[in-house]
Protein backbone atom coordinates (compact mmCIF):
# COMPACT_ATOMS: atom_id res chain seq x y z
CA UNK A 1 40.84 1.45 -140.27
CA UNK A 2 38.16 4.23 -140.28
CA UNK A 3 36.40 4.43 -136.89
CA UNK A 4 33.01 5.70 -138.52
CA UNK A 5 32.63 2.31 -139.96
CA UNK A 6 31.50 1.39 -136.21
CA UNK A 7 29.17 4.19 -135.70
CA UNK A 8 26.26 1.41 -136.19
CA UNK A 9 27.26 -1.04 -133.76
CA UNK A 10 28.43 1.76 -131.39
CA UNK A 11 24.64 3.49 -131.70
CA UNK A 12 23.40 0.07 -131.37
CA UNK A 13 25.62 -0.49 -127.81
CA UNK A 14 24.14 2.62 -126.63
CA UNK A 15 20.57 2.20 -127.71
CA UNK A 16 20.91 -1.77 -125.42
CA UNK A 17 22.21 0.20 -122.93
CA UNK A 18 19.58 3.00 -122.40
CA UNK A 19 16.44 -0.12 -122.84
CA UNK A 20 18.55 -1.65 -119.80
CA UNK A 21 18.27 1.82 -117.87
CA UNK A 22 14.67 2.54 -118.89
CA UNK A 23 13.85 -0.75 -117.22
CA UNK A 24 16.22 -0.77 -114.48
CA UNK A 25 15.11 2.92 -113.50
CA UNK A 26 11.80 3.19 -114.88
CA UNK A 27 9.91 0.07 -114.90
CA UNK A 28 11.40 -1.81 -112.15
CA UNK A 29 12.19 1.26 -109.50
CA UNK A 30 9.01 3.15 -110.90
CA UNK A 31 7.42 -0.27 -109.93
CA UNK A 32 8.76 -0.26 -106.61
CA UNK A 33 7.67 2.64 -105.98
CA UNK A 34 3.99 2.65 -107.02
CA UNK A 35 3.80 -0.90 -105.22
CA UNK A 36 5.12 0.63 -101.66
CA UNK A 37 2.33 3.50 -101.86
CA UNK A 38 -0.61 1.14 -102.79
CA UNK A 39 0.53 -1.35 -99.84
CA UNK A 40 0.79 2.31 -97.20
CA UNK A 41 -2.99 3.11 -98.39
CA UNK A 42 -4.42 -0.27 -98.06
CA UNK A 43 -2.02 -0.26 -94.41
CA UNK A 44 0.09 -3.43 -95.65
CA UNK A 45 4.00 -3.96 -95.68
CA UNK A 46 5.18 -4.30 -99.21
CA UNK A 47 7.61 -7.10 -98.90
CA UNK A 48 10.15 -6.37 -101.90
CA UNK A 49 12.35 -9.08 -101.98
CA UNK A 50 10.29 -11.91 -100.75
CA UNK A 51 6.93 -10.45 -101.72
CA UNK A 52 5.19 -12.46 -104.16
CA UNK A 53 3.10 -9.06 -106.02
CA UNK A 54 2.58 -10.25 -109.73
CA UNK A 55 3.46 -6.72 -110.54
CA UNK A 56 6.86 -6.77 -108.80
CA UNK A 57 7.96 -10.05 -110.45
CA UNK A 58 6.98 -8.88 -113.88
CA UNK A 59 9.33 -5.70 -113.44
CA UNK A 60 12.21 -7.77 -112.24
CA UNK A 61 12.16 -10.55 -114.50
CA UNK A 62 12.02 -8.04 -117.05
CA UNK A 63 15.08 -6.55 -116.05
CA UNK A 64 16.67 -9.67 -115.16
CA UNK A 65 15.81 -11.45 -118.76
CA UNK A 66 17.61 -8.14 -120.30
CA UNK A 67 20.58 -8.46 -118.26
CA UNK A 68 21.31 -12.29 -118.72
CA UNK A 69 21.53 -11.97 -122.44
CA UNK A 70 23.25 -8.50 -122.43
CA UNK A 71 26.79 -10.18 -122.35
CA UNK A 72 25.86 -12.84 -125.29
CA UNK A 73 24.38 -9.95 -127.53
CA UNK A 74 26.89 -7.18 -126.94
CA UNK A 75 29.91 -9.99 -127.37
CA UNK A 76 28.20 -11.35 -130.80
CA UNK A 77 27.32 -7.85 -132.37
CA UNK A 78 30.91 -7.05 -131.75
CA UNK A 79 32.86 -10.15 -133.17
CA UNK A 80 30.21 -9.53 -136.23
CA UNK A 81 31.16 -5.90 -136.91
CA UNK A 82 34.92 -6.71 -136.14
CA UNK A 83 35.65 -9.78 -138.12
CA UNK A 84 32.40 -9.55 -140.81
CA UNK A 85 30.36 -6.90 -141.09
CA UNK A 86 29.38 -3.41 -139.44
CA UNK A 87 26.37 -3.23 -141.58
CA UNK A 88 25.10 -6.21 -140.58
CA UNK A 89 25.77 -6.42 -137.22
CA UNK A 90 24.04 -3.29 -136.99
CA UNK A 91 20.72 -4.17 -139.04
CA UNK A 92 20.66 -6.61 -136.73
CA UNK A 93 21.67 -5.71 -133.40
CA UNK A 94 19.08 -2.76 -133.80
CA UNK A 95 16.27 -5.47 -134.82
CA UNK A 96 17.56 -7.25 -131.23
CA UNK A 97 16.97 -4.23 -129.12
CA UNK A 98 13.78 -3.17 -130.46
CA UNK A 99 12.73 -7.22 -130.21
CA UNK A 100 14.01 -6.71 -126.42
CA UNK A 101 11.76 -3.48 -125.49
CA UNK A 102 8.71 -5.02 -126.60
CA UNK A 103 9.70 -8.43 -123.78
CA UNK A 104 8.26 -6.40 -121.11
CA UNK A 105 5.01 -5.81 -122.82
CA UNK A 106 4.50 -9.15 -123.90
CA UNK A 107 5.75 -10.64 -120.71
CA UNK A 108 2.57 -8.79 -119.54
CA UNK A 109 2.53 -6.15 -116.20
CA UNK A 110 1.53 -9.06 -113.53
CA UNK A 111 3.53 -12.73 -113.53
CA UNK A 112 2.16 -15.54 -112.64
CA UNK A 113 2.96 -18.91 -111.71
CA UNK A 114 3.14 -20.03 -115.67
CA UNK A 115 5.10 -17.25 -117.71
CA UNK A 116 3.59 -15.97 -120.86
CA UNK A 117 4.12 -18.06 -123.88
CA UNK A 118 3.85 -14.69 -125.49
CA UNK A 119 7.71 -13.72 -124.42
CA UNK A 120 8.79 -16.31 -127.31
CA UNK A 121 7.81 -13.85 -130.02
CA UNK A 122 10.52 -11.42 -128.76
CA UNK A 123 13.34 -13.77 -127.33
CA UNK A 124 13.27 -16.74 -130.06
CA UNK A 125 14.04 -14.14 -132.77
CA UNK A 126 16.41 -12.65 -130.62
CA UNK A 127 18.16 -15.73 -129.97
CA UNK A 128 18.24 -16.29 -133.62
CA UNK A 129 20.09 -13.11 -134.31
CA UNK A 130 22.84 -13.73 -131.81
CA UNK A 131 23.37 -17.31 -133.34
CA UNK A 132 23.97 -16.14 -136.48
CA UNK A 133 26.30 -13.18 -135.54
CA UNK A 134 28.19 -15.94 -133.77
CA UNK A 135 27.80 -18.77 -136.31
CA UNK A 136 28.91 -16.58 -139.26
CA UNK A 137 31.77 -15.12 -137.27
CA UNK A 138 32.68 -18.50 -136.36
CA UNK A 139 32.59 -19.31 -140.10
CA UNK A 140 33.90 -16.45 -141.48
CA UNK A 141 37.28 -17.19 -139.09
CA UNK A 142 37.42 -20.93 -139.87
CA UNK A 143 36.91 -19.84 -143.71
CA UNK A 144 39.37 -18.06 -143.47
């Protein structure tokens, strides 16, 4: 088996990866960090773990949202370039993770107490892709 075959699916990995990073480090420390200066100016605590800042809750749910479906993404895209198709799984994987780093925008910078609707344009598709990776793996194996 040539190992360039998985160059896709590898770049694809990596690409999930550095999103995850870019909001882990960037949005939701850079967050953080923007949040405890504005509270020291105004002379308030900023609470982050029971605070209830808009701002704050965007950044971690954003995070959060990306790490829940890391796991069923990364293990579809695999068993799809393994048992079906590299090509695929990487046309697709790299329509998932730019369909991920647009969920923080649409999510919006401040939650609320009713989440934007808004997030369903990134994470329906996104469901659909790892369905099918699954589904036609699944197939593909009971196909034989």
């Amino acid at each position: 088996m040539n190992p360039t075959v998985y160059q896709g699916p590898l770049l694809v990995t990596a690409a999930y990866f550095g999103l995850w990073y870019v909001l882990l480090l960037g949005l939701q420390r850079g967050t953080k960090y923007k949040l405890l200066a504005e509270y020291a100016a105004r002379g308030e605590q900023f609470d982050r773990y029971f605070g209830q800042d808009g701002r704050m809750l965007a950044a971690d749910r954003a995070v959060a949202n990306t790490h829940e479906q890391m796991a069923p993404f990364l293990c579809a895209l695999w068993l799809h370039a393994l048992f079906v198709s590299p090509a695929v799984a990487t046309a697709l994987g790299a329509i998932y993770v730019a369909l991920r780093s647009i969920y923080p925008i649409l999510l919006g910078k401040s939650l609320s107490r009713t989440q934007s609707k808004r997030v369903f344009l990134a994470t329906g598709p996104c469901y659909a892709i790892v369905f099918y990776l699954l589904g036609h793996t699944a197939y593909a194996a009971l196909a034989g």
